[in-house]
Protein backbone atom coordinates (compact mmCIF):
# COMPACT_ATOMS: atom_id res chain seq x y z
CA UNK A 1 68.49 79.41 150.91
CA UNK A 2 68.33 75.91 149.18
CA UNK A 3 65.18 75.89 147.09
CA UNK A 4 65.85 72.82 145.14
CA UNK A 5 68.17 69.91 145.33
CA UNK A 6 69.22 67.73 142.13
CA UNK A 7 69.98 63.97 143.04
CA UNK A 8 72.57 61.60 141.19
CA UNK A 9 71.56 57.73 141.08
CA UNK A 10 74.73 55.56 141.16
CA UNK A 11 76.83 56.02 144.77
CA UNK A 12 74.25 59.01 145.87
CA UNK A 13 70.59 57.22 146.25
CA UNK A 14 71.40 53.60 145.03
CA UNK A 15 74.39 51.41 145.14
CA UNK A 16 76.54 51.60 141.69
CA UNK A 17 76.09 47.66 142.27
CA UNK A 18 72.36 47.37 142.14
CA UNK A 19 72.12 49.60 139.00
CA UNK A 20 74.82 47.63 136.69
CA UNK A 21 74.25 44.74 137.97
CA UNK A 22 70.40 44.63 137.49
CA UNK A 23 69.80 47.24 135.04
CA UNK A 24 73.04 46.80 132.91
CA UNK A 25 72.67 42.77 132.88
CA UNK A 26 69.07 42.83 131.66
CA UNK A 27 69.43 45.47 129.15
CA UNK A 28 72.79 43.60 127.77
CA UNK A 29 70.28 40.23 127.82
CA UNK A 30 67.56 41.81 125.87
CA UNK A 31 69.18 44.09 123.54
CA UNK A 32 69.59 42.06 120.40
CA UNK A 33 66.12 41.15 120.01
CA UNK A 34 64.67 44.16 121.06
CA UNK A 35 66.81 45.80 117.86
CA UNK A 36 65.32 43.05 115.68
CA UNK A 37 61.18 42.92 117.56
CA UNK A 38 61.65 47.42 116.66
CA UNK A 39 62.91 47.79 113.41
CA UNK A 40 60.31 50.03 112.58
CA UNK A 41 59.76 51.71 116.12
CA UNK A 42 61.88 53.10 118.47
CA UNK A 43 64.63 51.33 117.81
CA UNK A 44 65.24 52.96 114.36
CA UNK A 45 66.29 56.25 116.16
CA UNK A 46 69.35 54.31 118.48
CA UNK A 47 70.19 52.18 115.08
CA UNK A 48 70.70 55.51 113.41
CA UNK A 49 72.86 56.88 116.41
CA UNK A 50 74.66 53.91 117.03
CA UNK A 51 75.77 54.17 113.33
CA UNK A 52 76.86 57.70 113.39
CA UNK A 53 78.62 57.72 116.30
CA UNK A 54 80.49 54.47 116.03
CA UNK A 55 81.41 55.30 112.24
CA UNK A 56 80.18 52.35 111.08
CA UNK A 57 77.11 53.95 108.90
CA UNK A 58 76.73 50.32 107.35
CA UNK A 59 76.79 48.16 110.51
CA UNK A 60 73.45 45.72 110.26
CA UNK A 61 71.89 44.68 113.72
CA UNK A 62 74.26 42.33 115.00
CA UNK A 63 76.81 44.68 114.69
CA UNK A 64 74.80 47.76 116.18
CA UNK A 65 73.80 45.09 119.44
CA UNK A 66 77.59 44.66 119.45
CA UNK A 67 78.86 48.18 119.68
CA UNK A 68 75.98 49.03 121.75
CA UNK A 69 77.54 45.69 124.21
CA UNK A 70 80.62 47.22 124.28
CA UNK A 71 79.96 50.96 125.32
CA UNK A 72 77.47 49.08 128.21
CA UNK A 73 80.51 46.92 129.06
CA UNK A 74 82.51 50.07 129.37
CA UNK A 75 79.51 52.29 130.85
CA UNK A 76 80.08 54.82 128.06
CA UNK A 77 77.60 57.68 128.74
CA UNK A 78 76.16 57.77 124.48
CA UNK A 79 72.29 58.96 124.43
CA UNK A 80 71.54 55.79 122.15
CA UNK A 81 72.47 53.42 124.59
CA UNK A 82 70.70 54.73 128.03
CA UNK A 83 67.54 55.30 125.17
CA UNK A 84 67.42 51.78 124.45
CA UNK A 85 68.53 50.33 127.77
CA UNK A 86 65.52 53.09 129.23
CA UNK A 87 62.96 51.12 126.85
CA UNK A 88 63.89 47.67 127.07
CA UNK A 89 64.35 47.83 130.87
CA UNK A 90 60.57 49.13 131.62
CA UNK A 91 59.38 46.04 130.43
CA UNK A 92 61.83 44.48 133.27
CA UNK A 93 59.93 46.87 135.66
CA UNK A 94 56.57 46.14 134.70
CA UNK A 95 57.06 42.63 134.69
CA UNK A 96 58.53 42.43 138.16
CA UNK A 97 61.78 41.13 136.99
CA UNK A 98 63.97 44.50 137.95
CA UNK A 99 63.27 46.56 141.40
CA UNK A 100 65.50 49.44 142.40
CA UNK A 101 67.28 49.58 145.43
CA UNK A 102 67.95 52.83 147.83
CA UNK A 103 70.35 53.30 150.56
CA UNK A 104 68.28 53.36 153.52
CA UNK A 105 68.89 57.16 154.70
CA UNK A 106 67.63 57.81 151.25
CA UNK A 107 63.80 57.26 151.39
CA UNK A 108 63.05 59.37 154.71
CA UNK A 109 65.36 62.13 153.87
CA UNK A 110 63.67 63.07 150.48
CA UNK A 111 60.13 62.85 152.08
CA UNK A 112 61.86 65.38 154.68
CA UNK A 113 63.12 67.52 151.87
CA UNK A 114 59.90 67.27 150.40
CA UNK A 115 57.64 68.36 153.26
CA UNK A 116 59.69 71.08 153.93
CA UNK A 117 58.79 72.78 150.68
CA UNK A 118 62.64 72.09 148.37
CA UNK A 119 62.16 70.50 144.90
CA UNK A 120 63.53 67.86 144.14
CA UNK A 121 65.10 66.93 140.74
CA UNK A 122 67.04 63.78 139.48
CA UNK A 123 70.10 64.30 137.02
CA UNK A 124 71.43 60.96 135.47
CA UNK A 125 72.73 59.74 132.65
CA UNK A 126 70.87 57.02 132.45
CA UNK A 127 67.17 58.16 130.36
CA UNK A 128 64.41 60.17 132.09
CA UNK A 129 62.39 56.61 131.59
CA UNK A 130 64.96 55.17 133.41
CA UNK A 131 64.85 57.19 136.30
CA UNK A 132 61.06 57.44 136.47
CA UNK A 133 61.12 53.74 136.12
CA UNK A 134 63.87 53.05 139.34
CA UNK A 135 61.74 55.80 141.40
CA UNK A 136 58.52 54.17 140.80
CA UNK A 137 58.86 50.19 141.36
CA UNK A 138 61.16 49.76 144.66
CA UNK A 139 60.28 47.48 147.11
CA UNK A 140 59.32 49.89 149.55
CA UNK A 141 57.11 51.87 147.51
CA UNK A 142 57.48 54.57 144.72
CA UNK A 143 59.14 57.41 145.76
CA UNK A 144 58.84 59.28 142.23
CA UNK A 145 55.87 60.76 142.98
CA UNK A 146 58.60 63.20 145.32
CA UNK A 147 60.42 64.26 142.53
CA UNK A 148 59.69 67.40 140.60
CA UNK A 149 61.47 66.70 137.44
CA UNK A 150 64.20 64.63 135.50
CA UNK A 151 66.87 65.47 133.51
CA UNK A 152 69.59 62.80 131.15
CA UNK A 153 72.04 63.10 128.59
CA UNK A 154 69.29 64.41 125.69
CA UNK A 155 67.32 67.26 127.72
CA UNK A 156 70.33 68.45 129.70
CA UNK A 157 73.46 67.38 128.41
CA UNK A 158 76.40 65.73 129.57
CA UNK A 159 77.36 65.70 133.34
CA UNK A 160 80.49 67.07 132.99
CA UNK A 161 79.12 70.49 131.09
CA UNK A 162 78.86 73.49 132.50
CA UNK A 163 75.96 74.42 130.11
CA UNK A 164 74.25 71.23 131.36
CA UNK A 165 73.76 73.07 134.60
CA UNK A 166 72.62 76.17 133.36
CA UNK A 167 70.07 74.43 131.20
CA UNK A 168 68.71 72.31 134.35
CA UNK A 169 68.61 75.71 136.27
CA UNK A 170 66.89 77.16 133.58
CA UNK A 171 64.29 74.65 133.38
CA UNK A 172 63.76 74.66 137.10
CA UNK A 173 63.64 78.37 137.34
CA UNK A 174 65.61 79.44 140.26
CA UNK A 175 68.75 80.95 140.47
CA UNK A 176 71.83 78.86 140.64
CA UNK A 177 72.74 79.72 144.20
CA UNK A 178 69.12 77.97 145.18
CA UNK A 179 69.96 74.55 144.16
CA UNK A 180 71.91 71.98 145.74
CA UNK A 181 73.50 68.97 143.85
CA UNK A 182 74.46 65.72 145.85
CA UNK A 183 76.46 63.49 143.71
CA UNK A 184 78.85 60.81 144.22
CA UNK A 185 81.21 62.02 141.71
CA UNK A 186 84.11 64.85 142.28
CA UNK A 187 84.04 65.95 138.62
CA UNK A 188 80.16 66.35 138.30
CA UNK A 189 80.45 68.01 141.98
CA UNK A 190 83.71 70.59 140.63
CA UNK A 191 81.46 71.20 137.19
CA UNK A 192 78.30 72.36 139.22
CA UNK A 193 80.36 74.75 141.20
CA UNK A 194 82.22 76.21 138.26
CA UNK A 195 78.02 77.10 137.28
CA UNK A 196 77.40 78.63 140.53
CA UNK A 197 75.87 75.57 142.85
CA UNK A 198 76.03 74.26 145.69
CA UNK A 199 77.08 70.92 146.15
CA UNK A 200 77.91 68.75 148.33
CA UNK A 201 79.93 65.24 147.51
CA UNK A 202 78.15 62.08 149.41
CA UNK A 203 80.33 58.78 149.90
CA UNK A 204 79.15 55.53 150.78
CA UNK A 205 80.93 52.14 151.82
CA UNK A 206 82.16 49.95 149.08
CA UNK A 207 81.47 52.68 145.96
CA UNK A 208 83.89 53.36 143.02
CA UNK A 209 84.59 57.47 143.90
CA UNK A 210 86.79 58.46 146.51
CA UNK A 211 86.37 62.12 148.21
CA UNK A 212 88.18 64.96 146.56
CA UNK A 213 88.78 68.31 147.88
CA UNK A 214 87.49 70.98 147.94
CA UNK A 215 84.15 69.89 148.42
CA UNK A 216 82.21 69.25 151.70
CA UNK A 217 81.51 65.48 152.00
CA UNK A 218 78.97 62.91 153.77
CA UNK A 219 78.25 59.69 154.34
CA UNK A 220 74.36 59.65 154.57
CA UNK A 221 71.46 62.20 153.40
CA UNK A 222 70.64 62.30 157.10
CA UNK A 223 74.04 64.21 157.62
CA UNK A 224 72.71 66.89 154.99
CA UNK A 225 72.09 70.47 156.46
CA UNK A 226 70.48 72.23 153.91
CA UNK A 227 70.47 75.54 155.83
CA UNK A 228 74.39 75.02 156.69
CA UNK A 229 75.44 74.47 153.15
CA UNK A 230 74.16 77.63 151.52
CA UNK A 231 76.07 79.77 154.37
């Protein structure tokens, strides 16, 4: 029995499009002065990453906004990066200058999922803010107030961990065999397995990742049998 599903963002609930795009082009826009305007804030702590993982221990701002530039050009998945691009982009969402975007099957089937008594969970690696943020101010109304808990690159770990799985199934407190991830992505969808989940791979029109066996794929939440996948 599926007791909990855990959601992926780009190619699973919004197009890959709307998040780099939007989310990617404002953060890249706003990044340099938001290093210099938090010196002495929360920028300090991505400064200090940025550093230490780029090896450049003496790189001064322009040179952290630069390498910062670079791994957003390249969507590198770094915890400094998705922390500062989760912090300057809720000021985009608060302003009304960034709104997320869902498929359309999206919205109904989580209020489904939700009625019927399954948590749901989002798993990204973009920052919990981030994710709170693109559930909260859509067009159509928030839909974060349907999701149970979130999970990025600092309180789970990296997508394509095995541990990262454990440690959400930990936190969620059901055994693996209870919780379903739908993701986009065959290597997130073959690491989940290889920690005891169910999965199931979901492609849409127009995204990036192509279906890979073994998995089960579909084309819209609607498709999703929750009862038929944990047989």
């Amino acid at each position: 029995m599926i007791a909990a599903i855990v959601l992926d963002i780009e190619g699973t609930t919004s197009p890959t499009r709307s998040v780099r795009e939007n989310l990617y082009r404002y953060t890249k826009a706003h990044l340099a002065q938001w290093l210099a305007d938090n010196g002495d804030g929360p920028a300090d702590p991505v400064i200090a990453a940025t550093r230490e993982l780029s090896g450049r221990p003496d790189a001064d701002l322009g040179e952290v906004a630069e390498i910062l530039c670079r791994w957003l050009d390249s969507d590198t998945k770094v915890e400094p990066l998705k922390t500062a691009q989760g912090l300057i982009c809720a000021a985009g969402f608060r302003s009304g200058a960034l709104h997320a975007e869902f498929f359309d099957d999206v919205a109904p089937a989580l209020k489904s999922w939700h009625d019927a008594g399954i948590a749901l969970y989002v798993y990204s690696s973009g920052s919990t803010r981030n994710q709170q943020d693109w559930f909260t101010y859509t067009r159509d109304g928030t839909l974060a107030s349907l999701i149970a808990g979130w999970f990025d690159l600092a309180n789970a770990g990296s997508k394509r961990d095995v541990a990262s799985y454990h440690t959400i199934a930990d936190a969620i407190g059901l055994p693996a065999e209870q919780i379903l991830l739908l993701s986009d992505h065959p290597d997130e969808l073959d690491t989940a397995v290889a920690a005891g989940w169910n999965v199931l791979g979901v492609t849409r029109p127009g995204e990036p990742n192509a279906p890979r066996p073994p998995h089960r794929w579909v084309s819209s939440f609607a498709e999703v049998d929750v009862v038929a996948v944990a047989d």
